[in-house]
Protein backbone atom coordinates (compact mmCIF):
# COMPACT_ATOMS: atom_id res chain seq x y z
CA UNK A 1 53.46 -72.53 -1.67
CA UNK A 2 55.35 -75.28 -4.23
CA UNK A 3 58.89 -75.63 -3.59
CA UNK A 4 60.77 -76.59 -6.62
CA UNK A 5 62.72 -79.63 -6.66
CA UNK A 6 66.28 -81.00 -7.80
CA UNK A 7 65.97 -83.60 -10.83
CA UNK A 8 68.88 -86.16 -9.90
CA UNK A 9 69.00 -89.77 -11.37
CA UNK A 10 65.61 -89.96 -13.13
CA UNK A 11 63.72 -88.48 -9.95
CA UNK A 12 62.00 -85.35 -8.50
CA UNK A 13 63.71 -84.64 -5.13
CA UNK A 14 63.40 -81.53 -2.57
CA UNK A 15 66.32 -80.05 -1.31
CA UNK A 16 67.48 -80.70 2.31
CA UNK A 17 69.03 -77.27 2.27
CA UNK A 18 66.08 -75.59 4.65
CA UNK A 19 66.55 -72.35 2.64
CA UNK A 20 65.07 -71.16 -0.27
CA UNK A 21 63.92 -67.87 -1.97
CA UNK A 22 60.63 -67.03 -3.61
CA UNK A 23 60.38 -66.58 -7.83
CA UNK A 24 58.65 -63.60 -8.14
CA UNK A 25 56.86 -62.03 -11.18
CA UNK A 26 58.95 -58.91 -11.92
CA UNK A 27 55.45 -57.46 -13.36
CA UNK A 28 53.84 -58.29 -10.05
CA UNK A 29 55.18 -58.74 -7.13
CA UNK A 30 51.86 -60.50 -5.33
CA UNK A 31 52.41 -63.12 -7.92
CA UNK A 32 54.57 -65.92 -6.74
CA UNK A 33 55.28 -68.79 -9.01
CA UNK A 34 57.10 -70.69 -6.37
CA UNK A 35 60.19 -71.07 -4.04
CA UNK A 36 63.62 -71.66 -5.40
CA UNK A 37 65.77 -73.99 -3.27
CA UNK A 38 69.11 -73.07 -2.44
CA UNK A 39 70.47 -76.63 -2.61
CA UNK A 40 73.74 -78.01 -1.12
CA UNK A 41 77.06 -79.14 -2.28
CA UNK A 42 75.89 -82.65 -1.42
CA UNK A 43 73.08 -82.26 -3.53
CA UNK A 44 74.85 -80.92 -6.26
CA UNK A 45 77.86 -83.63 -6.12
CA UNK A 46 74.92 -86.34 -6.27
CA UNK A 47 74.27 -84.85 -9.48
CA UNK A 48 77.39 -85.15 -10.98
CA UNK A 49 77.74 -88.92 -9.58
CA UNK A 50 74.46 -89.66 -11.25
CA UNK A 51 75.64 -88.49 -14.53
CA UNK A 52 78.74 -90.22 -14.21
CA UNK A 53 76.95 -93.62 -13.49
CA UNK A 54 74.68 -92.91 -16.70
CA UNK A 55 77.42 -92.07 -19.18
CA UNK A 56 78.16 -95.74 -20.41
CA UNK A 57 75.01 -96.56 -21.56
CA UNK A 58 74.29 -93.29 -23.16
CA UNK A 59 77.42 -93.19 -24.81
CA UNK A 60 77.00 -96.69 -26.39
CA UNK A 61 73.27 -95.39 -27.19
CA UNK A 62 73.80 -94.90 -31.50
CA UNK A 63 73.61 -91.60 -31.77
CA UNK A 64 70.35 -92.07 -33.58
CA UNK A 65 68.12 -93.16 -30.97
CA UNK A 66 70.16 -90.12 -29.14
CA UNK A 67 68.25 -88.30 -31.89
CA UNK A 68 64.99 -89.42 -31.50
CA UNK A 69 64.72 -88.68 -28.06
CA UNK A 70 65.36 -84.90 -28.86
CA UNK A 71 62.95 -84.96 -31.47
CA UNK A 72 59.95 -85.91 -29.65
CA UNK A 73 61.27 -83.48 -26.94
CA UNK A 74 60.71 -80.47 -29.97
CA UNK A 75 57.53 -81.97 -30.94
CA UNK A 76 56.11 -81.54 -26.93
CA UNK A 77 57.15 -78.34 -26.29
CA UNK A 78 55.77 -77.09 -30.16
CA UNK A 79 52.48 -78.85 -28.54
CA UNK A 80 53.11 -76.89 -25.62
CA UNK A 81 53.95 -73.70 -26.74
CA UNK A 82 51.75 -71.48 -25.57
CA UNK A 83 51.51 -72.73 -22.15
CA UNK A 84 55.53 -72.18 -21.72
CA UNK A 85 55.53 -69.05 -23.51
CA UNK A 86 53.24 -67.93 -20.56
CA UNK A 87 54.83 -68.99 -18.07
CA UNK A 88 57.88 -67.62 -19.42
CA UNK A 89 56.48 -64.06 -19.51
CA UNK A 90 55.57 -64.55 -16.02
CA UNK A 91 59.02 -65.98 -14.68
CA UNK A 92 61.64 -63.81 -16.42
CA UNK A 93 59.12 -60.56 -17.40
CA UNK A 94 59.61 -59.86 -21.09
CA UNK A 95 56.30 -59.17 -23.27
CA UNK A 96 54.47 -62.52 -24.46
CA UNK A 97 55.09 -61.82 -28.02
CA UNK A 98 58.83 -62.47 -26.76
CA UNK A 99 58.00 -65.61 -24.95
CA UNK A 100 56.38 -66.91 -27.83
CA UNK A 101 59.57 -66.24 -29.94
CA UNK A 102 61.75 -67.76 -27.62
CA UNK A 103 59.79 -70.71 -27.56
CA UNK A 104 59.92 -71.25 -30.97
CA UNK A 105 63.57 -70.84 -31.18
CA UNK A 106 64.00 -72.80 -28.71
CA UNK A 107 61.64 -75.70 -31.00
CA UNK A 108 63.75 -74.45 -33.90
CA UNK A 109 67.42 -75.22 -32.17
CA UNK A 110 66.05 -78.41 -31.36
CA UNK A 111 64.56 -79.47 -34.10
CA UNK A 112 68.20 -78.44 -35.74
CA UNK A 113 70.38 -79.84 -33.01
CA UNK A 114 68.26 -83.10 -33.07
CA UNK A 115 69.10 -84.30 -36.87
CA UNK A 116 72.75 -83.69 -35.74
CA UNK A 117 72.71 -87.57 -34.42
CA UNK A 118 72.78 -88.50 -37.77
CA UNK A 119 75.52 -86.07 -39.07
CA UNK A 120 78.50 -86.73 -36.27
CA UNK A 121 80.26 -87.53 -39.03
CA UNK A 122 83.88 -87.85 -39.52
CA UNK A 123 86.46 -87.70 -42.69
CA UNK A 124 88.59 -90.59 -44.28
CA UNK A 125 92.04 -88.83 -45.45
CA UNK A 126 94.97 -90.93 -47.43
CA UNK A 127 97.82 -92.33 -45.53
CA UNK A 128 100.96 -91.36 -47.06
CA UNK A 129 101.69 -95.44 -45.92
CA UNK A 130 100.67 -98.26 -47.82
CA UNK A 131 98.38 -100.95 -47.13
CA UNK A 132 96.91 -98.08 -44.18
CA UNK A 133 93.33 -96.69 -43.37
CA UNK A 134 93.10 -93.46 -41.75
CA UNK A 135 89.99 -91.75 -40.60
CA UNK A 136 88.61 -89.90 -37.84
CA UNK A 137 85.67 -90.25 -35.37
CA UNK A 138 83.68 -87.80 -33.12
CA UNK A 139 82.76 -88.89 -29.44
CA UNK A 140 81.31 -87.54 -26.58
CA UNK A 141 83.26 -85.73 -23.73
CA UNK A 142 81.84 -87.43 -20.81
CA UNK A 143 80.07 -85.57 -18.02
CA UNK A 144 79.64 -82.14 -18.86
CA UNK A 145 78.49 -78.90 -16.63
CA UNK A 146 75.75 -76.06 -17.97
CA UNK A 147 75.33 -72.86 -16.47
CA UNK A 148 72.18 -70.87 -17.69
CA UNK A 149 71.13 -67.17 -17.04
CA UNK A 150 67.83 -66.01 -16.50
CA UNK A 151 67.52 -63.71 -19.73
CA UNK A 152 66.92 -66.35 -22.25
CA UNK A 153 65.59 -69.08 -19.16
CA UNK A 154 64.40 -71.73 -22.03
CA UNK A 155 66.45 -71.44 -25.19
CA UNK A 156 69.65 -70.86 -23.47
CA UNK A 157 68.97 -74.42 -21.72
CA UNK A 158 67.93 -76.10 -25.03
CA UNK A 159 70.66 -74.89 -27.13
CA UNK A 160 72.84 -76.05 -24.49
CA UNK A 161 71.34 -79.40 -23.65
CA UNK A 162 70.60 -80.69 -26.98
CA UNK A 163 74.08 -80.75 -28.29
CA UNK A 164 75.11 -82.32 -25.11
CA UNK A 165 73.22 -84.85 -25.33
CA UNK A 166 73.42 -85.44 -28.67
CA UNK A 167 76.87 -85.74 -28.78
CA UNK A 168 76.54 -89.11 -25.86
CA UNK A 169 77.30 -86.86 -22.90
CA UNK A 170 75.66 -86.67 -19.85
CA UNK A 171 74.85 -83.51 -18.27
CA UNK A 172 74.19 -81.37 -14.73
CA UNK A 173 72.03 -78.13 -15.53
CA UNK A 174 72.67 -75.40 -13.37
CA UNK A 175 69.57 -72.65 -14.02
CA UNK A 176 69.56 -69.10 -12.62
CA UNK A 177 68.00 -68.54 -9.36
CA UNK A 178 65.69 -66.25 -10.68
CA UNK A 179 64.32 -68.06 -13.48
CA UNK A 180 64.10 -71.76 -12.38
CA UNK A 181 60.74 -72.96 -13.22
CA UNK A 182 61.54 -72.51 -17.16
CA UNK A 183 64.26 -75.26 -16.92
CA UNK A 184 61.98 -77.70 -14.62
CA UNK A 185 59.06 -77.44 -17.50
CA UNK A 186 62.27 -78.35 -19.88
CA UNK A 187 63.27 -81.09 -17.80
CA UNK A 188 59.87 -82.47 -17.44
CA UNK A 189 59.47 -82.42 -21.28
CA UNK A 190 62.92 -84.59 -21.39
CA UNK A 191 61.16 -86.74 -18.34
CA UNK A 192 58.17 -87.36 -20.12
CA UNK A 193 60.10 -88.45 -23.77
CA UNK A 194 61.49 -91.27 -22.23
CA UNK A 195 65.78 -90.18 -21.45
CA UNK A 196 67.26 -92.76 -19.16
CA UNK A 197 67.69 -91.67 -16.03
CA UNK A 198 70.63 -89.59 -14.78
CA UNK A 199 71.21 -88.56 -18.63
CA UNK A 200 70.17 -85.08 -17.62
CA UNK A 201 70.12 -84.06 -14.19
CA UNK A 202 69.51 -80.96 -12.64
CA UNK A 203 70.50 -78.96 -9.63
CA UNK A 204 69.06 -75.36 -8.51
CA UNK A 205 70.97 -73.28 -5.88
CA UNK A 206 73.34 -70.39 -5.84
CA UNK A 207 76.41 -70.07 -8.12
CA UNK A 208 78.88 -70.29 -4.42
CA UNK A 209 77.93 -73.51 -3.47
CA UNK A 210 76.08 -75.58 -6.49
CA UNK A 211 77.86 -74.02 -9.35
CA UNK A 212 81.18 -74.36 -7.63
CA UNK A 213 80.90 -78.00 -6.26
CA UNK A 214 79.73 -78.86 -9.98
CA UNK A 215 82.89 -77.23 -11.80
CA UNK A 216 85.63 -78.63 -9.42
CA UNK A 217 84.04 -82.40 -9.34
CA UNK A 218 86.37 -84.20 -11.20
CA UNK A 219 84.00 -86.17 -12.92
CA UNK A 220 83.27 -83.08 -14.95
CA UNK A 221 85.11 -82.93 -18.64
CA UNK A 222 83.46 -79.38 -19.74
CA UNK A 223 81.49 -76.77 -18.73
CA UNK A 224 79.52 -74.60 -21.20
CA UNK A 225 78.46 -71.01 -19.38
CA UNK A 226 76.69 -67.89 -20.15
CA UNK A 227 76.83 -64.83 -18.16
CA UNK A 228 78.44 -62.10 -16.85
CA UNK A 229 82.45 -61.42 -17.36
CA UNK A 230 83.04 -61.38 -13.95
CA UNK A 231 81.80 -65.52 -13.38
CA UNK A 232 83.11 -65.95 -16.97
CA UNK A 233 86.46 -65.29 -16.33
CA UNK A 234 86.30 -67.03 -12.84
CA UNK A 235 85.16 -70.71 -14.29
CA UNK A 236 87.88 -70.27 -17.64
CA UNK A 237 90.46 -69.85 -15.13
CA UNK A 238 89.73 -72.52 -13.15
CA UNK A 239 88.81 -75.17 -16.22
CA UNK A 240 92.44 -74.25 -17.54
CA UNK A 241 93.74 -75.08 -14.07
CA UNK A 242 91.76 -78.48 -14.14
CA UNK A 243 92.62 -79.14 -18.10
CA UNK A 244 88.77 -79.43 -18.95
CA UNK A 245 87.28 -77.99 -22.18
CA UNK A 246 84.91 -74.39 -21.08
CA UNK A 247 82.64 -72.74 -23.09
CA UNK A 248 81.45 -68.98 -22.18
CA UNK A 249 79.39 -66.37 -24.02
CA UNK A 250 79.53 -63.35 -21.86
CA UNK A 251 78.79 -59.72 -22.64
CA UNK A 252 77.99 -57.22 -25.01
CA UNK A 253 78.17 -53.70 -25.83
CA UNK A 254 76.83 -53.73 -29.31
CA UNK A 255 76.60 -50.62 -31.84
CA UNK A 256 74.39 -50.16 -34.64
CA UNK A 257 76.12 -47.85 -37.14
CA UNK A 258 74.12 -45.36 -38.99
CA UNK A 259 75.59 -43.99 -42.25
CA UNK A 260 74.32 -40.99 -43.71
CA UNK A 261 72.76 -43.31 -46.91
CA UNK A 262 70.87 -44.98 -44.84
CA UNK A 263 67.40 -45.81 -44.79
CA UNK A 264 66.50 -43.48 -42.03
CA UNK A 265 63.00 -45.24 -41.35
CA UNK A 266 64.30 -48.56 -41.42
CA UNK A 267 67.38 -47.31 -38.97
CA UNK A 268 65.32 -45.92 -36.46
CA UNK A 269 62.72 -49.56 -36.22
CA UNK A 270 66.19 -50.95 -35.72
CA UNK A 271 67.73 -49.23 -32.98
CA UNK A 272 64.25 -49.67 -30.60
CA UNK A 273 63.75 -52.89 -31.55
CA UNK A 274 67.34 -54.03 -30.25
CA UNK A 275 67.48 -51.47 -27.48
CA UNK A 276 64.05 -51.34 -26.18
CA UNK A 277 62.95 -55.00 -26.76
CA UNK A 278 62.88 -57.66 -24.24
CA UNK A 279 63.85 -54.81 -22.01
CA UNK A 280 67.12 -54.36 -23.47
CA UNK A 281 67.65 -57.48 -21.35
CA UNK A 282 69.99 -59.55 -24.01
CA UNK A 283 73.37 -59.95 -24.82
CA UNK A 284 73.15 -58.80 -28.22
CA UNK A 285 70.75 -55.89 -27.49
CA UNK A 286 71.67 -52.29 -29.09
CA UNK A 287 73.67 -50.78 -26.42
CA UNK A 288 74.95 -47.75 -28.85
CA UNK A 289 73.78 -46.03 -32.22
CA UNK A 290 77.30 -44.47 -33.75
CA UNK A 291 75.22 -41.96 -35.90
CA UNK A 292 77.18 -39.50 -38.64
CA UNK A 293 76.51 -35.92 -37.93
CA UNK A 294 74.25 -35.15 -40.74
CA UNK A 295 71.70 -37.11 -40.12
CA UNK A 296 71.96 -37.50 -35.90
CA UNK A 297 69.26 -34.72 -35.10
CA UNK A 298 67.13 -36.83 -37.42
CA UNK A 299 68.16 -40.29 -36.21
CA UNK A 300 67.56 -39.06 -32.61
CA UNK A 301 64.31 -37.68 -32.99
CA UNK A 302 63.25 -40.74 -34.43
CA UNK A 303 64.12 -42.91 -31.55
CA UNK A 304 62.36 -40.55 -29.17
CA UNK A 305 59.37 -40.57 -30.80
CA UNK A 306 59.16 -44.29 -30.91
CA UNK A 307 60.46 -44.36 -27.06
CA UNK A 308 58.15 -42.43 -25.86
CA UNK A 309 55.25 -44.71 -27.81
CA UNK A 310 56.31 -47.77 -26.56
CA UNK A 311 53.78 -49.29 -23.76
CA UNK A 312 55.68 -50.37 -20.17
CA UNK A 313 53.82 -53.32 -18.28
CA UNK A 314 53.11 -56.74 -17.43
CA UNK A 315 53.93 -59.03 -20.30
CA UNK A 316 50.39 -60.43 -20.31
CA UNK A 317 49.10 -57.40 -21.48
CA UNK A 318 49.00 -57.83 -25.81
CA UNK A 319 48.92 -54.06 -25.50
CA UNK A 320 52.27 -53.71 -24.06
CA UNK A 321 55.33 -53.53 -25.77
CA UNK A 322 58.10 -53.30 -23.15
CA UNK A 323 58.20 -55.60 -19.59
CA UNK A 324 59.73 -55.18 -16.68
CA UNK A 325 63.59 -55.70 -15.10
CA UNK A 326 63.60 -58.87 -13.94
CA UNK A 327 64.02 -57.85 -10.22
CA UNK A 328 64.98 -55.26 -7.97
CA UNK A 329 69.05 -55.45 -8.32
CA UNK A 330 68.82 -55.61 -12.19
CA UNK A 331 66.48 -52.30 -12.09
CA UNK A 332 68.22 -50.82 -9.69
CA UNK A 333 71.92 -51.36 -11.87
CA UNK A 334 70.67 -49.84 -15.06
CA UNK A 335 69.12 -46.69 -12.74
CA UNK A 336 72.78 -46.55 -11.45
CA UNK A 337 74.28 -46.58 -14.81
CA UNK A 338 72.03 -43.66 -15.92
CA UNK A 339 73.03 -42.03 -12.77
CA UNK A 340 76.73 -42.31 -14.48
CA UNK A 341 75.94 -41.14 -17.62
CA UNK A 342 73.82 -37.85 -16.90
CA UNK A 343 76.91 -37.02 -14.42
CA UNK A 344 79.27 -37.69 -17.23
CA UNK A 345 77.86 -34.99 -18.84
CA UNK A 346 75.55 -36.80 -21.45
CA UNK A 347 72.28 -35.60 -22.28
CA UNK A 348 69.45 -37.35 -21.19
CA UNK A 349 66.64 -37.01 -24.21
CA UNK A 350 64.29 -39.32 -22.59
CA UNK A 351 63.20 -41.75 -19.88
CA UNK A 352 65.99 -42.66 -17.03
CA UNK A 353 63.31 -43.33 -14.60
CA UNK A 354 61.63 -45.82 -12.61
CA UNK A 355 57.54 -45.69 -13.51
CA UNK A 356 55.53 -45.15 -10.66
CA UNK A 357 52.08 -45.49 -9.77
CA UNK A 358 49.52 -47.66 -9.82
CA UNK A 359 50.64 -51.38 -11.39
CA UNK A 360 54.09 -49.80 -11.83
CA UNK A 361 54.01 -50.22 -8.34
CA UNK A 362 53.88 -53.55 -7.96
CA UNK A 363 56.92 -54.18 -10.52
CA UNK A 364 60.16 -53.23 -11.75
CA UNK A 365 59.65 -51.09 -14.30
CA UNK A 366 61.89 -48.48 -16.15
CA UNK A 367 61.33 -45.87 -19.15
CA UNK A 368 62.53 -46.47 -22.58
CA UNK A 369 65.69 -44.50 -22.08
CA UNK A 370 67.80 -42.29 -24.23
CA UNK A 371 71.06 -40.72 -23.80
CA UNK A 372 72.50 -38.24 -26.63
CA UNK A 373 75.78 -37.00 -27.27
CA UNK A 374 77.81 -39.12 -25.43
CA UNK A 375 81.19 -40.18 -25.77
CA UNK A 376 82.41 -42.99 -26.60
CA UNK A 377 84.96 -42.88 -23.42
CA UNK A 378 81.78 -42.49 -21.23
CA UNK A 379 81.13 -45.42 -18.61
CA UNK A 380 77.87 -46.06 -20.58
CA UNK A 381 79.18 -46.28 -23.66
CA UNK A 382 82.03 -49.01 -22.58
CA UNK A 383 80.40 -50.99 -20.19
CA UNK A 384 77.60 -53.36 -20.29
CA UNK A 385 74.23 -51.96 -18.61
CA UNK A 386 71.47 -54.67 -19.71
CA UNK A 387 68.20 -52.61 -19.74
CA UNK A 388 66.39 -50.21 -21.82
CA UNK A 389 69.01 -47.86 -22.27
CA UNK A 390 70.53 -46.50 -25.92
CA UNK A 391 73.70 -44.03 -26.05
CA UNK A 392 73.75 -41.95 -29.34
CA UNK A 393 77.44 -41.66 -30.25
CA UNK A 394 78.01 -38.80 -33.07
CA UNK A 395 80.55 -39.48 -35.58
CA UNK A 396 81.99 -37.26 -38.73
CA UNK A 397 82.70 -39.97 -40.89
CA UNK A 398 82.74 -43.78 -41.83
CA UNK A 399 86.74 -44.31 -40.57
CA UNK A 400 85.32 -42.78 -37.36
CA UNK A 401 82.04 -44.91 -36.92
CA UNK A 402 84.15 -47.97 -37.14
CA UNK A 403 86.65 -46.85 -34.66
CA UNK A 404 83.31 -45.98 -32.54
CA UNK A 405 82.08 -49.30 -32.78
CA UNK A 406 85.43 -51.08 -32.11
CA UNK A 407 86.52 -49.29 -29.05
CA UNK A 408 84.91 -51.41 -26.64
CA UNK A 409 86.24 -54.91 -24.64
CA UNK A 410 83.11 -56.89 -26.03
CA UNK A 411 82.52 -58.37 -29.62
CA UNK A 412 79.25 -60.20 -30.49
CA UNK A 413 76.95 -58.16 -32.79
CA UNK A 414 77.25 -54.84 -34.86
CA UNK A 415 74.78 -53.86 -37.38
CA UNK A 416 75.26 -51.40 -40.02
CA UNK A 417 72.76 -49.05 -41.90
CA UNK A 418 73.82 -48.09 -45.43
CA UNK A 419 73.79 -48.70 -48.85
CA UNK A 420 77.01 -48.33 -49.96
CA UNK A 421 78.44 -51.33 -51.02
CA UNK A 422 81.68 -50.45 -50.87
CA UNK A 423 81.47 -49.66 -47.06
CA UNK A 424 79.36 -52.52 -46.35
CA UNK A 425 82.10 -54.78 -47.38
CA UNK A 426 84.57 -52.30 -45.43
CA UNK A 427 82.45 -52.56 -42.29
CA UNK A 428 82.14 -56.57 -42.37
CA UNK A 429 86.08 -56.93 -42.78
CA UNK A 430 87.11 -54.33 -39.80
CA UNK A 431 84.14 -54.84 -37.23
CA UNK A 432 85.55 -56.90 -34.49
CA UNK A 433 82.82 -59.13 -33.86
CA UNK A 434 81.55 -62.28 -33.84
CA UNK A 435 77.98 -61.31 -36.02
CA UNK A 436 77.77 -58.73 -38.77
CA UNK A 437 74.17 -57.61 -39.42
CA UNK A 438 73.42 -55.60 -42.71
CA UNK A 439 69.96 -53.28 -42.84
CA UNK A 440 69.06 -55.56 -39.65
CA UNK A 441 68.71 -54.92 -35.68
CA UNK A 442 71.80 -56.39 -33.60
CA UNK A 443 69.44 -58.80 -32.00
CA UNK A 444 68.14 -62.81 -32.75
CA UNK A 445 69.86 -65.42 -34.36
CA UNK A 446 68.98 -68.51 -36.45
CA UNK A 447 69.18 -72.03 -34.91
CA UNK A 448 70.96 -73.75 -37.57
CA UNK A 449 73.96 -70.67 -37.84
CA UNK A 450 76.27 -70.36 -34.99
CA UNK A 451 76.65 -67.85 -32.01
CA UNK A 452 79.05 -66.29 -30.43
CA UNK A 453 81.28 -63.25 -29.80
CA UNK A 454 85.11 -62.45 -29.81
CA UNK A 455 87.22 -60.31 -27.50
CA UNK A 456 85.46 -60.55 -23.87
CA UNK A 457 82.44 -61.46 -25.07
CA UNK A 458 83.24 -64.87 -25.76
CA UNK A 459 85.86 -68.15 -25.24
CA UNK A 460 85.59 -71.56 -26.46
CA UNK A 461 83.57 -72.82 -29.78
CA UNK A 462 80.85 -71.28 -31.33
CA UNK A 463 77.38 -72.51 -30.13
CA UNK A 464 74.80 -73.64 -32.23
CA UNK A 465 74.40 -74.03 -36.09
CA UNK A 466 76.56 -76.64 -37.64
CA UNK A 467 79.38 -76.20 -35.81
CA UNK A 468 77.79 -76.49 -32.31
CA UNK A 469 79.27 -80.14 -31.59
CA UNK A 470 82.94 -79.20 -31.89
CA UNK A 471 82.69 -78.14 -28.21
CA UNK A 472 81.13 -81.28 -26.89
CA UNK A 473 82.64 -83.92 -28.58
CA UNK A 474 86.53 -84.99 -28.94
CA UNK A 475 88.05 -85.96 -32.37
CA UNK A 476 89.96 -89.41 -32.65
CA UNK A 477 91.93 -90.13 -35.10
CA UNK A 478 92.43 -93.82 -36.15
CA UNK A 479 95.10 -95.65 -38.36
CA UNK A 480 94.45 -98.80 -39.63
CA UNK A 481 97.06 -101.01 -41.07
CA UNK A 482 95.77 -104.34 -43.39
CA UNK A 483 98.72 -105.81 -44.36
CA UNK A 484 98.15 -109.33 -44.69
């Protein structure tokens, strides 16, 4: 059985650690892609160093060349797309139609993030002195920390690393446990282009011991992180304490709003696709549907006809529509939270199970799952259960649905079903988060617009789209005087 390896300084080594943990196909169990060190503080430190010894020359690289590196990094893993998308549905669980799209986002945030080397631009701005040149000047950070989860195991990495690099920074990649072998096929891809060694270095191991050695070494300027609020909060506190620059895109609790105008159709493809897809294993993933009365009986019917449709199984399968959890905690968490909500007194339409019997039993597999009438002071309606499970909120009216859809602690999508202009426009002023969708599930995002929640869901700059280097670069400002 392969054990994976550390990338520190330019090379492939094993951890010395003596304990590791086996990456297991949530699908199928008998399937086991490898074993996932648990690596050391040493190890992880080493890192660090190793970035730190690389950051001169990168950072006198022109920003350029920077560029072309990342470009023929795109143009492998386009080559390679297929083969990563596979193993990605293998690793992390979620349908290969999925894999494929993450792969190509994550081509599509490179591809973006790549042409940024030649667009670190500056501004000139008058002097109210004579004879006096002022401008300013982006440059990189210095050694900088990223923390990936498992959901989104390559394009969480990419749109992570490219900016990074881009910017002249070095960087120590911290993957999740569960979903290592994504960011070693990255790596390698990086590797194989030709990055000078300890650019990019990477460390695999438990958030305890690698993750914390890597935030408190004081080579480290920033640390970008996505995760849960709990480990959020944790590493903001202790960058403030350290004055460092940190980055975190937590959770998500995210409503779609149904008006009464709405297309009902077009509603109802909405709501599965962003609760039911990719497991409901996202950040932005429809957590709630705030329906108006009139049309709720409707709405819900809609959704459970579609739920009960939707194909559960390995990801390899074309004909399935719906993977696995990625592992026994995960399914075992969203089972508790429907636990929660059928003793809250919320009624259960559909699913709330795990699927048994034959191949079921060899995975991690739970129904599409439905709760109805449920308020919006219910446990599942305020806090964030990441699986296949949608709470149907029932409102009378638009001032209502708005207050539905605000009264949570998280802020990164909403999407709204109507045509009414006038509302529309009301809806995009007063929701309280960080991406308004019109007619359009809660889920996705483009690589060249940015990302990123408000409230608990997010601290720090935006990432990706244009303004994606404003986190990993500082601004200088120069003053030139030319009197003779």
């Amino acid at each position: 059985m392969q054990t994976f390896m550390n990338f520190i300084d330019g090379q492939w080594i094993g951890s010395k650690s003596g304990r590791s943990v086996p990456d297991v196909n949530p699908a199928d169990k008998d399937d086991v892609l490898g074993m996932t060190p648990l690596s050391t503080r040493e190890e992880a430190r080493a890192a660090v160093e190793a970035a730190e010894r690389a950051l001169g020359g990168w950072r006198d690289t022109p920003a350029p060349a920077r560029g072309d590196i990342m470009y023929r990094v795109a143009r492998i893993m386009a080559a390679r797309k297929d083969e990563l998308a596979k193993t990605l549905t293998r690793e992390e669980g979620k349908i290969l139609s999925e894999s494929l799209g993450e792969i190509q986002r994550s081509i599509n945030i490179a591809e973006f993030t790549a042409g940024e080397a030649r667009r670190l631009r500056g501004e000139t701005v008058p002097s109210e002195m004579p004879h006096t040149f002022c401008y300013t000047v982006k440059q990189p950070l210095g050694v900088v920390a990223l923390i990936t989860p498992w959901n989104f195991p390559a394009a969480i990495p990419v749109w992570k690393l490219f900016p990074a690099l881009v910017a002249g920074n070095t960087a120590v990649l911290k993957p999740a446990t569960l979903t290592p072998l994504m960011a070693i096929k990255i790596v390698e891809v990086f590797q194989e282009c030709g990055l000078p060694k300890g650019v990019l270095n990477m460390v695999i191991g438990s958030g305890s011991e690698v993750g914390y050695e890597i935030l408190n070494h004081p080579a480290v300027r920033a640390v970008s992180f996505t995760g849960s609020n709990e480990v959020g909060s944790k590493i903001y506190e202790g960058g403030a304490r350290r004055g460092i620059k940190v980055q975190c895109e937590m959770g998500g609790k995210n409503p779609i709003v149904v008006l009464r105008d709405a297309d009902l159709e077009m509603a109802v493809e909405g709501a599965v696709q962003g609760a039911f897809g990719s497991t409901g294993q996202r950040c932005t993933a429809t957590s709630r549907a705030v329906v108006e009365e009139p049309i709720a009986d409707a709405f819900v019917e809609g959704v459970l006809e579609r739920a009960r449709s939707i194909k559960v199984g390995n990801g390899l399968d074309p004909a399935v529509k719906m993977g696995p959890a990625v592992d026994e905690g995960q399914m075992e968490k969203v089972l508790g939270y429907v636990e929660v909500g059928k003793k809250e007194g919320a009624k259960l339409v559909v699913g709330g199970h795990r699927l048994e019997g034959g191949t079921y039993d060899k995975g991690y597999f739970i129904a599409s799952t439905l709760f109805d009438h449920v308020s919006s002071r219910m446990v599942i309606a305020q806090e964030e259960i990441f699986g296949p499970v949608l709470s149907v909120i029932r409102v009378k009216n638009f001032d209502q649905a708005v207050e539905a859809a605000n009264n949570v602690r998280f802020g990164l999508s909403a999407s709204l079903y109507s045509n009414d202009s006038a509302k529309i426009f009301k809806f995009i002023d007063k929701a309280e988060v960080g991406i308004v969708r019109i007619n359009s599930p809660t889920v996705g995002g483009e690589a060249h617009l940015p990302f990123g929640g408000v409230k608990a869901t997010g601290v720090g700059a935006r990432e990706q789209g244009s303004v994606v280097m404003d986190f990993y670069t500082e601004l200088k400002v120069v003053y030139v005087d030319y009197r003779a």
